[in-house]
Every structure is written in structure tokens, then in C-alpha cells.
PDB file of N, CA and C in Angstrom:
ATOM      1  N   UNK A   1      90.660 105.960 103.964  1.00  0.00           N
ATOM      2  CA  UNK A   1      91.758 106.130 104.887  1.00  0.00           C
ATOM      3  C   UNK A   1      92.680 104.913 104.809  1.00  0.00           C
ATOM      4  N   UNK A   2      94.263 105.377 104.624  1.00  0.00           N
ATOM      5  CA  UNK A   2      94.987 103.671 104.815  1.00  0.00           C
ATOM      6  C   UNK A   2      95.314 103.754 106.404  1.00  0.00           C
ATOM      7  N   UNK A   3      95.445 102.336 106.324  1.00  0.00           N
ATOM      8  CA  UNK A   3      95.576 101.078 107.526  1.00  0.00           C
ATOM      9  C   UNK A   3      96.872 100.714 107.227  1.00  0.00           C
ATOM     10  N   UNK A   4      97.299 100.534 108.147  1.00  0.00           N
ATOM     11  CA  UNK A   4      98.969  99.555 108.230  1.00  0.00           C
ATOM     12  C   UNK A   4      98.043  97.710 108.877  1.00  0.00           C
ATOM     13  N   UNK A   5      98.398  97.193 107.541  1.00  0.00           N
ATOM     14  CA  UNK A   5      98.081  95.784 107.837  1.00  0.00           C
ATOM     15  C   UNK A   5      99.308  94.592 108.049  1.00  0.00           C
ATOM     16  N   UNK A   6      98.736  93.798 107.669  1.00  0.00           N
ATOM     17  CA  UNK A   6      99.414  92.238 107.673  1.00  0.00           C
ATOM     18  C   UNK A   6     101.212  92.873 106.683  1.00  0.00           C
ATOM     19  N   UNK A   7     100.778  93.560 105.884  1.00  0.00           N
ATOM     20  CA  UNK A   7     102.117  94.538 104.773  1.00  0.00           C
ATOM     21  C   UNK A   7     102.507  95.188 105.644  1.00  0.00           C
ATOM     22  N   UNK A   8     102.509  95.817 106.956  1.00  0.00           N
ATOM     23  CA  UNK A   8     103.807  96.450 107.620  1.00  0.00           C
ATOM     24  C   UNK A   8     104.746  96.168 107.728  1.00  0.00           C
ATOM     25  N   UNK A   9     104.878  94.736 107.709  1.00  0.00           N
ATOM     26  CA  UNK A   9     106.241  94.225 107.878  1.00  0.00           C
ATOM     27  C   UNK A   9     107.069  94.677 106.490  1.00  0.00           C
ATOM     28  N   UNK A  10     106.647  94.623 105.682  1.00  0.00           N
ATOM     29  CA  UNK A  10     107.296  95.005 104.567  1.00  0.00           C
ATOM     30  C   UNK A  10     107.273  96.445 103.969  1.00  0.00           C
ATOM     31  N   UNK A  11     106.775  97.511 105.077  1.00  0.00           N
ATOM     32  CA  UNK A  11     106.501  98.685 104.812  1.00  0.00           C
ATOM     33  C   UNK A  11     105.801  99.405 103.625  1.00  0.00           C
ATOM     34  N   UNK A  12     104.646  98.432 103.383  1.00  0.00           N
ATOM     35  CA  UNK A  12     103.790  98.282 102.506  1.00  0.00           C
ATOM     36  C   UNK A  12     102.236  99.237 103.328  1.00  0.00           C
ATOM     37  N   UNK A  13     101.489  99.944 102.912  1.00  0.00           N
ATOM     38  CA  UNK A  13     100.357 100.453 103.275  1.00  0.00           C
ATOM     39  C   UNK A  13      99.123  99.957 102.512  1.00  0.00           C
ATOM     40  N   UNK A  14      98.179  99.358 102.995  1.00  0.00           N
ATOM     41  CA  UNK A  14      97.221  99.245 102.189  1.00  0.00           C
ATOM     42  C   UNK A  14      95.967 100.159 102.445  1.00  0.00           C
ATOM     43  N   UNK A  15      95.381 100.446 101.054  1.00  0.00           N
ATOM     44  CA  UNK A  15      94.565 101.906 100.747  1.00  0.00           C
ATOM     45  C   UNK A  15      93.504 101.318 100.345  1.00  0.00           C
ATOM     46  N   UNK A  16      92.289 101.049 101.379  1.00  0.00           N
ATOM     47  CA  UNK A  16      91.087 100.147 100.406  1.00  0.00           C
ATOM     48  C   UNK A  16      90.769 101.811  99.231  1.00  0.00           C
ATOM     49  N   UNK A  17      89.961 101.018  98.102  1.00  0.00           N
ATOM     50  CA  UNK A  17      89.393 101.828  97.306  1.00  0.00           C
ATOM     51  C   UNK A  17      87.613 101.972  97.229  1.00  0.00           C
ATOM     52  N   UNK A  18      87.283 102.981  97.166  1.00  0.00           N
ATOM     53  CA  UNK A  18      85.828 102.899  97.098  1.00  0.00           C
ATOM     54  C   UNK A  18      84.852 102.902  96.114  1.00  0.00           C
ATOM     55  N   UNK A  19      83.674 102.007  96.988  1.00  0.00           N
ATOM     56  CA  UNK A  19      83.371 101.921  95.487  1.00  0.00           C
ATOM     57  C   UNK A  19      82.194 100.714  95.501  1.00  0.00           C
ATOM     58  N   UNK A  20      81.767 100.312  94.323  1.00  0.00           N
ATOM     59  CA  UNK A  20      80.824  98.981  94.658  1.00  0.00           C
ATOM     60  C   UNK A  20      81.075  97.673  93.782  1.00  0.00           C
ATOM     61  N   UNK A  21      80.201  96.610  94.388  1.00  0.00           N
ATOM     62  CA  UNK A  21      80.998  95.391  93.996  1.00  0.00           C
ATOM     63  C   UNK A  21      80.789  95.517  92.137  1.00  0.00           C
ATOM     64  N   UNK A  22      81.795  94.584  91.469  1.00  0.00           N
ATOM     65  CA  UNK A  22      81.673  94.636  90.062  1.00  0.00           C
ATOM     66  C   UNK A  22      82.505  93.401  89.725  1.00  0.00           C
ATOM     67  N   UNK A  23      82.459  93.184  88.489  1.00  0.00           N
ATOM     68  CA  UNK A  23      83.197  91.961  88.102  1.00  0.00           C
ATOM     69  C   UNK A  23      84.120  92.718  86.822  1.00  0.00           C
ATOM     70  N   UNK A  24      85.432  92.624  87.367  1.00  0.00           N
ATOM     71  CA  UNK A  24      86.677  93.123  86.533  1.00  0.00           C
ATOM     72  C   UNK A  24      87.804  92.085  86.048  1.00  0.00           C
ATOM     73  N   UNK A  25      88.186  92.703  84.668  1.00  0.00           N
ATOM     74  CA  UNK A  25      89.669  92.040  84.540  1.00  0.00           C
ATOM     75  C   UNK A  25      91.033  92.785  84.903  1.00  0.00           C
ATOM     76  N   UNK A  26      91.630  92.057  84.815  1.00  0.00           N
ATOM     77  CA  UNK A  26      92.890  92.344  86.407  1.00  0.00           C
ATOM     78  C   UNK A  26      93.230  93.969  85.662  1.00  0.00           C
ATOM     79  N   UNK A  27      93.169  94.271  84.009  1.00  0.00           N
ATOM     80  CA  UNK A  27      93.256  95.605  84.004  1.00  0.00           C
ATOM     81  C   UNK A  27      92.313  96.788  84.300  1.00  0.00           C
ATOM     82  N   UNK A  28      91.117  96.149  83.870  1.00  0.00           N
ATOM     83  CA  UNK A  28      90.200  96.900  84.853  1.00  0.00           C
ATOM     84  C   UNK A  28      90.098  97.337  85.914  1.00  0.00           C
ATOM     85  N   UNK A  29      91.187  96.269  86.720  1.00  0.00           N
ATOM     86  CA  UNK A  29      90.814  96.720  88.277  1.00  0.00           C
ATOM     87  C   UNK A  29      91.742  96.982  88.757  1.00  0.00           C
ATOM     88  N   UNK A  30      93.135  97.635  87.724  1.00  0.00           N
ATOM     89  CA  UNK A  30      94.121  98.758  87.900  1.00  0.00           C
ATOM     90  C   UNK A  30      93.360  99.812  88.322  1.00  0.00           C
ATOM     91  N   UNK A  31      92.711 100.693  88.106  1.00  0.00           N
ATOM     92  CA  UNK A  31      92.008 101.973  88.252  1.00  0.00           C
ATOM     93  C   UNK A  31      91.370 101.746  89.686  1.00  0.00           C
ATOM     94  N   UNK A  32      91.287 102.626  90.810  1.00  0.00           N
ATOM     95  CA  UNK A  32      90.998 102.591  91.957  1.00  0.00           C
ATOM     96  C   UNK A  32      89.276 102.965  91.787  1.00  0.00           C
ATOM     97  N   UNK A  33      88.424 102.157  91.167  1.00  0.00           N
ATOM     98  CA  UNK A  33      86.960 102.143  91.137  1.00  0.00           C
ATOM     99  C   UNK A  33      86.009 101.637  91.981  1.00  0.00           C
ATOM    100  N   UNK A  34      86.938 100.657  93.023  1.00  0.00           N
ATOM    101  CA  UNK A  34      85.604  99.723  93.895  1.00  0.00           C
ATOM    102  C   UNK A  34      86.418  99.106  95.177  1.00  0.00           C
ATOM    103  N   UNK A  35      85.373  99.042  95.682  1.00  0.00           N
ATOM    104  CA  UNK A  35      86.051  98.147  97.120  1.00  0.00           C
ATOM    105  C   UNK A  35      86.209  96.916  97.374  1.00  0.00           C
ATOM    106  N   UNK A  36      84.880  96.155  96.926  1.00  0.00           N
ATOM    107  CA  UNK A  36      84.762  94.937  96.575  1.00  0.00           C
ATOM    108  C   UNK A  36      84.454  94.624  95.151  1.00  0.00           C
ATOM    109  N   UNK A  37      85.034  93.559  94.985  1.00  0.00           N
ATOM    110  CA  UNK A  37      85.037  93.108  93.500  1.00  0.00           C
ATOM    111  C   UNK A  37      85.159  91.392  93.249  1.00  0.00           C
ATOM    112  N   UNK A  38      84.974  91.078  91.955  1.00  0.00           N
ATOM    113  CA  UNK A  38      85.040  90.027  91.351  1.00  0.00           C
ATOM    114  C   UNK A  38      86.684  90.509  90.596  1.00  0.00           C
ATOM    115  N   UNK A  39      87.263  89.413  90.648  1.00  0.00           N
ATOM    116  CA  UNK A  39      88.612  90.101  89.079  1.00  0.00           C
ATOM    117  C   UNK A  39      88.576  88.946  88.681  1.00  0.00           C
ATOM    118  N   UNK A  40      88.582  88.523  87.481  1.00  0.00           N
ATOM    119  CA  UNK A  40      89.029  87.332  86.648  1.00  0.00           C
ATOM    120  C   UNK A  40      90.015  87.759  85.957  1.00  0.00           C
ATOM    121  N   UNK A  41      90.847  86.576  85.986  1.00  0.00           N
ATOM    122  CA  UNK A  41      92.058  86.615  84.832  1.00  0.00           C
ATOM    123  C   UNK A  41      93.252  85.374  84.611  1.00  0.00           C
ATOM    124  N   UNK A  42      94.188  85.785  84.303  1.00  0.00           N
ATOM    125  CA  UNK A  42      95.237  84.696  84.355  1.00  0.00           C
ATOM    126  C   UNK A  42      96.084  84.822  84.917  1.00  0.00           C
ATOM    127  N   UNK A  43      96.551  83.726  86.049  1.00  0.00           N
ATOM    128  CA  UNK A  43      97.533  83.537  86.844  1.00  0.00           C
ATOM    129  C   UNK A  43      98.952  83.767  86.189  1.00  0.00           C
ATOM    130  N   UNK A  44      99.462  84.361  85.596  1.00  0.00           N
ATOM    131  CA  UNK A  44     100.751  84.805  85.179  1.00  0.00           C
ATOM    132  C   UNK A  44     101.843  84.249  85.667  1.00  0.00           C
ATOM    133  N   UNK A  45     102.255  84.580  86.781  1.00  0.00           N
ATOM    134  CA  UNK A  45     103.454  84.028  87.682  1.00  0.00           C
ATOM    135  C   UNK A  45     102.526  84.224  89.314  1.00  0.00           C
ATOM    136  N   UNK A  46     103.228  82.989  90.027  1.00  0.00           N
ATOM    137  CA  UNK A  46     103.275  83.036  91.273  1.00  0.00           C
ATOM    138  C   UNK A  46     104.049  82.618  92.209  1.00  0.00           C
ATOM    139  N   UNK A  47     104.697  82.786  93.415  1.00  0.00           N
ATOM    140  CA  UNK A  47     105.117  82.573  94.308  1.00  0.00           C
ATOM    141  C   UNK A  47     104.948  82.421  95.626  1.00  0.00           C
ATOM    142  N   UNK A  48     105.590  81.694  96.289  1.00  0.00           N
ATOM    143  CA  UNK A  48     105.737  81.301  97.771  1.00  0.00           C
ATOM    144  C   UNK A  48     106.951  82.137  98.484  1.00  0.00           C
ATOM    145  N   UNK A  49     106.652  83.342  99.418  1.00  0.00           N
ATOM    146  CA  UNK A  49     107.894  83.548 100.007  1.00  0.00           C
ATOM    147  C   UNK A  49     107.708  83.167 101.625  1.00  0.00           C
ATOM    148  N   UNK A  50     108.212  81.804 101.325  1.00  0.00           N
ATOM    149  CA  UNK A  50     108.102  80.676 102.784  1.00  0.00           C
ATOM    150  C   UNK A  50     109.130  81.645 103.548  1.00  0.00           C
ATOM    151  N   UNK A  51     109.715  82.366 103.480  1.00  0.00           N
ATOM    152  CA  UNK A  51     111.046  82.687 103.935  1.00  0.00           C
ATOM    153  C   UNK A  51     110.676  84.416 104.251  1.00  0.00           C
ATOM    154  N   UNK A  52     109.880  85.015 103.877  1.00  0.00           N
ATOM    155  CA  UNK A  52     109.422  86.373 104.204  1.00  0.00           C
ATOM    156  C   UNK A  52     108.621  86.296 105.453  1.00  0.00           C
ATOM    157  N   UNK A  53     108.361  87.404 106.335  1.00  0.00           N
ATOM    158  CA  UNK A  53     107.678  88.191 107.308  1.00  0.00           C
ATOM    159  C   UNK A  53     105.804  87.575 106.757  1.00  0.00           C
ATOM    160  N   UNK A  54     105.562  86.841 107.477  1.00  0.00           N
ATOM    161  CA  UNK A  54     104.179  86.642 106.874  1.00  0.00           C
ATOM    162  C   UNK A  54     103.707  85.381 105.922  1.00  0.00           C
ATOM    163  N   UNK A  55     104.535  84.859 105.396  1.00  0.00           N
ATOM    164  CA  UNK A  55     105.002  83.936 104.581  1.00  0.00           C
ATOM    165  C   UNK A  55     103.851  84.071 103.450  1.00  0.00           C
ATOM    166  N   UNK A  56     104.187  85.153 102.359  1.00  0.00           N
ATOM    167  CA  UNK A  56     103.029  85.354 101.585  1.00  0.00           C
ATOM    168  C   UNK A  56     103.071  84.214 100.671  1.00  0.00           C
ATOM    169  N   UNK A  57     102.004  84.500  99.781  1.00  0.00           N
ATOM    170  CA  UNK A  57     101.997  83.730  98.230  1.00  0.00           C
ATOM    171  C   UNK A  57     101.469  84.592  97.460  1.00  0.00           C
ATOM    172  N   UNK A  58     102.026  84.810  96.327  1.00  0.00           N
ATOM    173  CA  UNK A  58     101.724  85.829  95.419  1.00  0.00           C
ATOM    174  C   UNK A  58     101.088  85.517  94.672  1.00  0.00           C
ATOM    175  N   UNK A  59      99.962  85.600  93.568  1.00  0.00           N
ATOM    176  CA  UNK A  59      99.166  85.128  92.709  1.00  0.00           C
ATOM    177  C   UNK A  59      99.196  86.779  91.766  1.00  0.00           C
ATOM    178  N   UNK A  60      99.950  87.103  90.867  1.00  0.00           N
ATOM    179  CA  UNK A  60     100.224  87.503  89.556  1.00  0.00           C
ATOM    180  C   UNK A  60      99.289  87.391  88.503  1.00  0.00           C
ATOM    181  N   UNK A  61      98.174  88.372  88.530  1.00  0.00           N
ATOM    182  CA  UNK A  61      97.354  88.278  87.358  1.00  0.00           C
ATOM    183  C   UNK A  61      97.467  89.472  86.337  1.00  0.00           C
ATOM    184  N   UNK A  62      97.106  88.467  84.933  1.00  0.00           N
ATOM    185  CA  UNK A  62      97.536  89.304  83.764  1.00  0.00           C
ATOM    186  C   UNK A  62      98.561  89.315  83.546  1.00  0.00           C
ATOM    187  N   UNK A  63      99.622  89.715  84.256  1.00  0.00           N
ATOM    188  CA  UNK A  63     101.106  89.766  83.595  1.00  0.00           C
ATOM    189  C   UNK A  63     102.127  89.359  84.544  1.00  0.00           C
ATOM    190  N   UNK A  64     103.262  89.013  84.393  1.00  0.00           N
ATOM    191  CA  UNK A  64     104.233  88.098  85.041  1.00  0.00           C
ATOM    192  C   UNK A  64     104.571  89.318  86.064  1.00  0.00           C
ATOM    193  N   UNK A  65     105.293  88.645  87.342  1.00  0.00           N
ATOM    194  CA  UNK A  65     106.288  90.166  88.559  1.00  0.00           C
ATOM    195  C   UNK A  65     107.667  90.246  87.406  1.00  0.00           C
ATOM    196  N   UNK A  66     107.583  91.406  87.659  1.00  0.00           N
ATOM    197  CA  UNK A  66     107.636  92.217  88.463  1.00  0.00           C
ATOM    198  C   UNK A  66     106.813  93.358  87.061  1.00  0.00           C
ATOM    199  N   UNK A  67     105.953  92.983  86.212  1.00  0.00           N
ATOM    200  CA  UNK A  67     105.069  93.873  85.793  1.00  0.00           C
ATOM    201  C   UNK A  67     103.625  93.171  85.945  1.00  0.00           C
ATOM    202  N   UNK A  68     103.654  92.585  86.793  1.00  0.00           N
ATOM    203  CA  UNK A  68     102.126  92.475  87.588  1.00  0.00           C
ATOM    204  C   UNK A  68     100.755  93.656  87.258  1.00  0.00           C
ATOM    205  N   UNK A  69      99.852  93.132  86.833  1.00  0.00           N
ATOM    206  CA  UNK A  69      98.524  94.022  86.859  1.00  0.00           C
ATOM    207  C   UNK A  69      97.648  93.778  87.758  1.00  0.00           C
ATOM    208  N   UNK A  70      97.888  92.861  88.403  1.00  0.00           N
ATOM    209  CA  UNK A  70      96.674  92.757  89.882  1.00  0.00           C
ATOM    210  C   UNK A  70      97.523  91.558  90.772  1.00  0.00           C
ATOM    211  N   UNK A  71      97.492  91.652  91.875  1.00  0.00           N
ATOM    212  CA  UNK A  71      98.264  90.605  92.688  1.00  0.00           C
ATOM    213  C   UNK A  71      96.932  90.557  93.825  1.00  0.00           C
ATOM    214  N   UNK A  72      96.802  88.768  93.868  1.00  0.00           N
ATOM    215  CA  UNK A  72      96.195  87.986  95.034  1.00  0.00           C
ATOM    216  C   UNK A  72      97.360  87.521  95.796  1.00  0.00           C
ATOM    217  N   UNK A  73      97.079  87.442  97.165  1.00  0.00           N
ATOM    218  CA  UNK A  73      97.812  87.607  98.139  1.00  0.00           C
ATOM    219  C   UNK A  73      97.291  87.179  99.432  1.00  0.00           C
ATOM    220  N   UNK A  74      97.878  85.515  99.502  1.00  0.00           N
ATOM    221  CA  UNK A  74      97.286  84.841 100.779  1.00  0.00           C
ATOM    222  C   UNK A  74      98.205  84.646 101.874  1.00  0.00           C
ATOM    223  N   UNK A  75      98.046  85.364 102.974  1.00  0.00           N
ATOM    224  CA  UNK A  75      99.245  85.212 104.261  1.00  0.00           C
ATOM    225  C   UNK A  75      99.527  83.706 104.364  1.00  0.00           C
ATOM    226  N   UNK A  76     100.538  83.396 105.102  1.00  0.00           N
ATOM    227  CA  UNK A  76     101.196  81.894 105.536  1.00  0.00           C
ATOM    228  C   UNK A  76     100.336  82.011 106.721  1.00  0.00           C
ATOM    229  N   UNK A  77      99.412  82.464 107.782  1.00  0.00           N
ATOM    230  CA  UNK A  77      98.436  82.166 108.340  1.00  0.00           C
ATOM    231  C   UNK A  77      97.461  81.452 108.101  1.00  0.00           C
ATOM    232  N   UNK A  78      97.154  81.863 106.637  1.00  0.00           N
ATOM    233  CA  UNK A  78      95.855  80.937 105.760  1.00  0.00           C
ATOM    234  C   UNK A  78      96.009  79.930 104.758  1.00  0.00           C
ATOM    235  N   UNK A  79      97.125  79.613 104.530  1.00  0.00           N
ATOM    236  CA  UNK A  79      97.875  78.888 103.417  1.00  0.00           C
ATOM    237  C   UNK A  79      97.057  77.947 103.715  1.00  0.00           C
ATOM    238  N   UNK A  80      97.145  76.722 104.512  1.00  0.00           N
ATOM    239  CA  UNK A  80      96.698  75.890 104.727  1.00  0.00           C
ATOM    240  C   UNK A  80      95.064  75.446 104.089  1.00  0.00           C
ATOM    241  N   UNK A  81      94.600  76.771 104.146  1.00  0.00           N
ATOM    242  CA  UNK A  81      93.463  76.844 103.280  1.00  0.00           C
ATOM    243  C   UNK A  81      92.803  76.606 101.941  1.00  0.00           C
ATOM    244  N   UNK A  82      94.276  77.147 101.528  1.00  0.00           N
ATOM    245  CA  UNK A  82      94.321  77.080  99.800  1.00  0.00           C
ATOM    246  C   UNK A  82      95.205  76.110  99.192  1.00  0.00           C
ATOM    247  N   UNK A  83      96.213  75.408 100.206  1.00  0.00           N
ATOM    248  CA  UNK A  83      97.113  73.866  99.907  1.00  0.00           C
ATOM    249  C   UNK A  83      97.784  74.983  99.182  1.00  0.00           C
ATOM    250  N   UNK A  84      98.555  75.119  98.026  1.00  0.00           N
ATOM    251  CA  UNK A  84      99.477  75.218  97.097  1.00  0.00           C
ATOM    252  C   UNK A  84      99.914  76.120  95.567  1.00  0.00           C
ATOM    253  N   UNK A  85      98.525  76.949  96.303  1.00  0.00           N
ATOM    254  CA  UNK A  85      97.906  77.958  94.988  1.00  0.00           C
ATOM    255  C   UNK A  85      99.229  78.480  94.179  1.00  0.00           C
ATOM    256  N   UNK A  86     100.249  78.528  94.590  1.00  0.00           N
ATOM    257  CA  UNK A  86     101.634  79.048  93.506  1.00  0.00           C
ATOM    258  C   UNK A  86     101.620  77.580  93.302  1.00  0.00           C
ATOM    259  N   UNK A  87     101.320  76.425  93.036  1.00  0.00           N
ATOM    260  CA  UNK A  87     101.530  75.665  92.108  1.00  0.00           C
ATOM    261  C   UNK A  87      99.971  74.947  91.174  1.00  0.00           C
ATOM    262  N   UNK A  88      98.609  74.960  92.228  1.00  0.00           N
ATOM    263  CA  UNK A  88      97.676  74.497  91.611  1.00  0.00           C
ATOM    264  C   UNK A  88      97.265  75.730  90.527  1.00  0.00           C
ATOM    265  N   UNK A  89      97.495  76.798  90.862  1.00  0.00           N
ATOM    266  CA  UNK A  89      96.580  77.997  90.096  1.00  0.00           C
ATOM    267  C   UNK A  89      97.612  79.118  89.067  1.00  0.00           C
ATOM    268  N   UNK A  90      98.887  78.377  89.311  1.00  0.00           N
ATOM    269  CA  UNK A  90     100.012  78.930  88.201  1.00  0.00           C
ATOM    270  C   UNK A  90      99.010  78.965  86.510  1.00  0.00           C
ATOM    271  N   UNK A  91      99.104  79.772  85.986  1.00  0.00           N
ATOM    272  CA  UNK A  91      98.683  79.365  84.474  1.00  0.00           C
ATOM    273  C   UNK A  91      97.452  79.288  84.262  1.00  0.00           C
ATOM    274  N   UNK A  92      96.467  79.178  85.286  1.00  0.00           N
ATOM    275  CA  UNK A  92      95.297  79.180  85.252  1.00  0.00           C
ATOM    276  C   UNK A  92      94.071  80.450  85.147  1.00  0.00           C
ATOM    277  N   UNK A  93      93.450  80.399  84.599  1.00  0.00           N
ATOM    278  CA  UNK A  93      92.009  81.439  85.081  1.00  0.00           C
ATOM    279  C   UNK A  93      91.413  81.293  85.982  1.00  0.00           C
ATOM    280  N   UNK A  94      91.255  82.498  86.574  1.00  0.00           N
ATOM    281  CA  UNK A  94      90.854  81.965  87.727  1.00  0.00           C
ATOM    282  C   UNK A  94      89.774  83.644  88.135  1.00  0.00           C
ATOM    283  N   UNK A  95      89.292  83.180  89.197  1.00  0.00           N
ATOM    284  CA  UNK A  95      88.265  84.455  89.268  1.00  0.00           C
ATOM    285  C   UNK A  95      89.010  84.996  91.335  1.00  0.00           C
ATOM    286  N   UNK A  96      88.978  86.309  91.702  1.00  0.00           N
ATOM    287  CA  UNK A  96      89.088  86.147  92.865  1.00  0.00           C
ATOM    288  C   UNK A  96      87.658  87.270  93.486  1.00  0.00           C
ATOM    289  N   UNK A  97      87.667  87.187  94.848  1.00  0.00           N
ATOM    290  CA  UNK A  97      86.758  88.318  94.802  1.00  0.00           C
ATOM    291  C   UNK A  97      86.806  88.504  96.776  1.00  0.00           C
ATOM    292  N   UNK A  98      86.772  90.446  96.711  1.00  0.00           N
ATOM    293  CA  UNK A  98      86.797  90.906  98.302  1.00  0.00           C
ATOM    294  C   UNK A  98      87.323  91.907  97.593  1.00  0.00           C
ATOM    295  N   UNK A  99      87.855  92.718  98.879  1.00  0.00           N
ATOM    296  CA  UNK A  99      88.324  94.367  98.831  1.00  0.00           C
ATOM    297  C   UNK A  99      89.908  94.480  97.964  1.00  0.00           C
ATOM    298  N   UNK A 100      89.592  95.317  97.134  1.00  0.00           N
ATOM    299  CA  UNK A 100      90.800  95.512  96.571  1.00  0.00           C
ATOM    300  C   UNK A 100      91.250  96.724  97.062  1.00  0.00           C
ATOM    301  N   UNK A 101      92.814  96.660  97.495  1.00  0.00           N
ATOM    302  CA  UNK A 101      93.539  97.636  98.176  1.00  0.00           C
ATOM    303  C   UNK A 101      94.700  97.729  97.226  1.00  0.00           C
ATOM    304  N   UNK A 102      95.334  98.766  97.471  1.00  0.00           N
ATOM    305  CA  UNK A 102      96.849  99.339  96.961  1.00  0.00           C
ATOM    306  C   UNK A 102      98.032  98.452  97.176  1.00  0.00           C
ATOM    307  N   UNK A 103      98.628  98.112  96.523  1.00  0.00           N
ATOM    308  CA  UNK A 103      99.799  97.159  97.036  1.00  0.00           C
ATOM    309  C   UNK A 103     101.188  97.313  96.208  1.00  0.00           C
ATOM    310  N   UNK A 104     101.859  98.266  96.698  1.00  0.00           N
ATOM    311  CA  UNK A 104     103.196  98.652  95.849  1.00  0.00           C
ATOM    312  C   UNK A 104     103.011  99.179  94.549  1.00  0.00           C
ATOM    313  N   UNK A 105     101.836 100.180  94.866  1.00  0.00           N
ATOM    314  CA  UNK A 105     101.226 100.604  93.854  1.00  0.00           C
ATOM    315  C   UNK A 105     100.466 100.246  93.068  1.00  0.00           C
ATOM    316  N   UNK A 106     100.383  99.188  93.028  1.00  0.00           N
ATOM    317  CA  UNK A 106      99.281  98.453  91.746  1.00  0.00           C
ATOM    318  C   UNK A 106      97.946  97.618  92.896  1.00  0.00           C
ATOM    319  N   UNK A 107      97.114  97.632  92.055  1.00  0.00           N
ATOM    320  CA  UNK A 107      95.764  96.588  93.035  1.00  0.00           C
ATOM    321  C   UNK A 107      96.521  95.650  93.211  1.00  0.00           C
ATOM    322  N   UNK A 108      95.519  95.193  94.430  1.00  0.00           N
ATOM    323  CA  UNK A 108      95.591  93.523  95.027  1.00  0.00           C
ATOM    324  C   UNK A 108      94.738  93.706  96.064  1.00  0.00           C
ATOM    325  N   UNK A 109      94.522  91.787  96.250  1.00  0.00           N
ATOM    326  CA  UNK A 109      93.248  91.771  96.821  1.00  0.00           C
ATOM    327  C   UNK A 109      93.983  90.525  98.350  1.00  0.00           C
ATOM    328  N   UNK A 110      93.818  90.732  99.143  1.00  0.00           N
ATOM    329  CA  UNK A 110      93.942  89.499 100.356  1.00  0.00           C
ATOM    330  C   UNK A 110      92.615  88.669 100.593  1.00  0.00           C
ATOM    331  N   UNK A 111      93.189  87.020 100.322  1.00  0.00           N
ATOM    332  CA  UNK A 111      92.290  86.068 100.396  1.00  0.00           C
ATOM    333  C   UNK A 111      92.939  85.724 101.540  1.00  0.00           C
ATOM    334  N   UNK A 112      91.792  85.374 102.201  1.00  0.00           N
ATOM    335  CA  UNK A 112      91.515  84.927 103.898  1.00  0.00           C
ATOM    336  C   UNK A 112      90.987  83.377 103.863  1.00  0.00           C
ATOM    337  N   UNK A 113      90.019  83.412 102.922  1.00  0.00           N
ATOM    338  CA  UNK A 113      89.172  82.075 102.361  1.00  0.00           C
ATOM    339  C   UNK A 113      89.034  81.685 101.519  1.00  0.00           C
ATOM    340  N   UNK A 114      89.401  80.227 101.284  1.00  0.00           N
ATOM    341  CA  UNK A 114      89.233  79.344  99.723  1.00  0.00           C
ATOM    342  C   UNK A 114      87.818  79.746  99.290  1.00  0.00           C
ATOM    343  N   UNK A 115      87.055  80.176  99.566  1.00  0.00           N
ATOM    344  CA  UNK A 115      85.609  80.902  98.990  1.00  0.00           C
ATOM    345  C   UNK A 115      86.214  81.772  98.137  1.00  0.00           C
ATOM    346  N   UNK A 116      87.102  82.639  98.538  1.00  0.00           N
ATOM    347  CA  UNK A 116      87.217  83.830  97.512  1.00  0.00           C
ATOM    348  C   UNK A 116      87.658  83.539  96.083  1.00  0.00           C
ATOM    349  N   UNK A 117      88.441  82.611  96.340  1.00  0.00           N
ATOM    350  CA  UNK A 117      89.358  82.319  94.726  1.00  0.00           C
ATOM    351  C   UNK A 117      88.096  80.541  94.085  1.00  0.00           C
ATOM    352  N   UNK A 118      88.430  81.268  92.679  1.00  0.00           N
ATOM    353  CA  UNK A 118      87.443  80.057  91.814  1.00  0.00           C
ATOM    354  C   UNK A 118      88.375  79.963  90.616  1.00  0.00           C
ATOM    355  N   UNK A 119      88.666  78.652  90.157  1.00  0.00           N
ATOM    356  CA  UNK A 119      89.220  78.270  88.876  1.00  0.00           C
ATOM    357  C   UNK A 119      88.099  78.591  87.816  1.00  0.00           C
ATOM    358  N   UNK A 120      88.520  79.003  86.693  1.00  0.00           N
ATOM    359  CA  UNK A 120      87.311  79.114  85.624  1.00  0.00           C
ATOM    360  C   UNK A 120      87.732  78.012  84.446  1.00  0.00           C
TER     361      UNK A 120
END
């Protein structure tokens, strides 16, 4: 069932997927197979929108925005958590892991806690 979350503001719906935990790469975990997951991959492009509803940060894995294959996605509620991840984890491998939901069509996952995300 989708939920209107933290993405309403942006008239975004998120659709958890079902399923069980696994360890994927960010194209792997295009396909709506699991709920919780591991994704490893490469930070592609990321951003800070200090200036948006929520004040996200985008984390772009596998491929640059606006052809993104998996997007991590930490509210400006939790920033503080992760210090600077559109600049420490730009370019990097990195592993994330929790519920992957629908996000403008393509996966993504919301980190709440520096637990979830790991540099590889």
C-alpha cells in the first residue's frame, strides 16, 4: 500500500516494495524485488537542496540525475547526522541499506541513520 511521506511536499508517493532483505547493485534494485536491502554502488552525482521543502540530499547511484538508477535520500531533519554526504560520498562506493520505496519512479531508499550508509 503507498503512504504519503516526508515526499508530499513534492507530490511524490512512496510505494514500499516487498520482499526480503538482499544485497543489490543500484541496477538490481531497479526491479521492485524487496523491502529491505543492502545496495552497493557508486555515488554518481549528488546534491543538497538546502532551499527545497525538507531540505533533501540526494545521493545518485550508478548513474548521474537526472538518469539516476537508485537514489539515497537523507531529509534536512537528519543531515546533521551524516555532516556532508553530497560532498564526503560524491564519487565514492558506498553500500546503503533499509526499505526501498518508489521515488519518481525509480528506487530509493531514506536514511534516517549514519548506520545505514558505509563507504566501501
Amino acid at each position: 500500500m503507498c503512504r504519503l511521506t516526508a515526499f508530499a511536499f513534492t507530490g511524490l508517493i512512496v510505494c514500499p516494495i516487498a520482499g526480503h532483505a538482499a544485497i543489490l547493485s543500484p541496477e538490481e534494485a531497479s526491479s521492485p524485488i524487496t523491502e529491505s536491502a543492502t545496495v552497493c554502488g557508486l555515488v554518481a552525482s549528488a546534491a543538497y537542496a538546502a532551499l527545497a521543502p525538507g531540505a533533501p540530499t540526494f545521493l545518485n547511484l550508478g548513474r548521474a540525475y537526472p538518469d539516476q538508477v537508485f537514489t539515497a535520500v537523507v531529509l534536512g531533519s537528519d543531515r546533521a547526522k551524516f555532516g556532508t554526504p553530497e560532498i564526503s560520498m560524491r564519487e565514492k562506493e558506498v553500500c546503503v541499506t533499509g526499505k526501498i520505496f518508489l521515488f519518481q519512479g525509480n528506487p530509493g531508499m531514506m536514511l534516517r541513520d549514519r548506520k545505514q550508509i558505509e563507504q566501501r
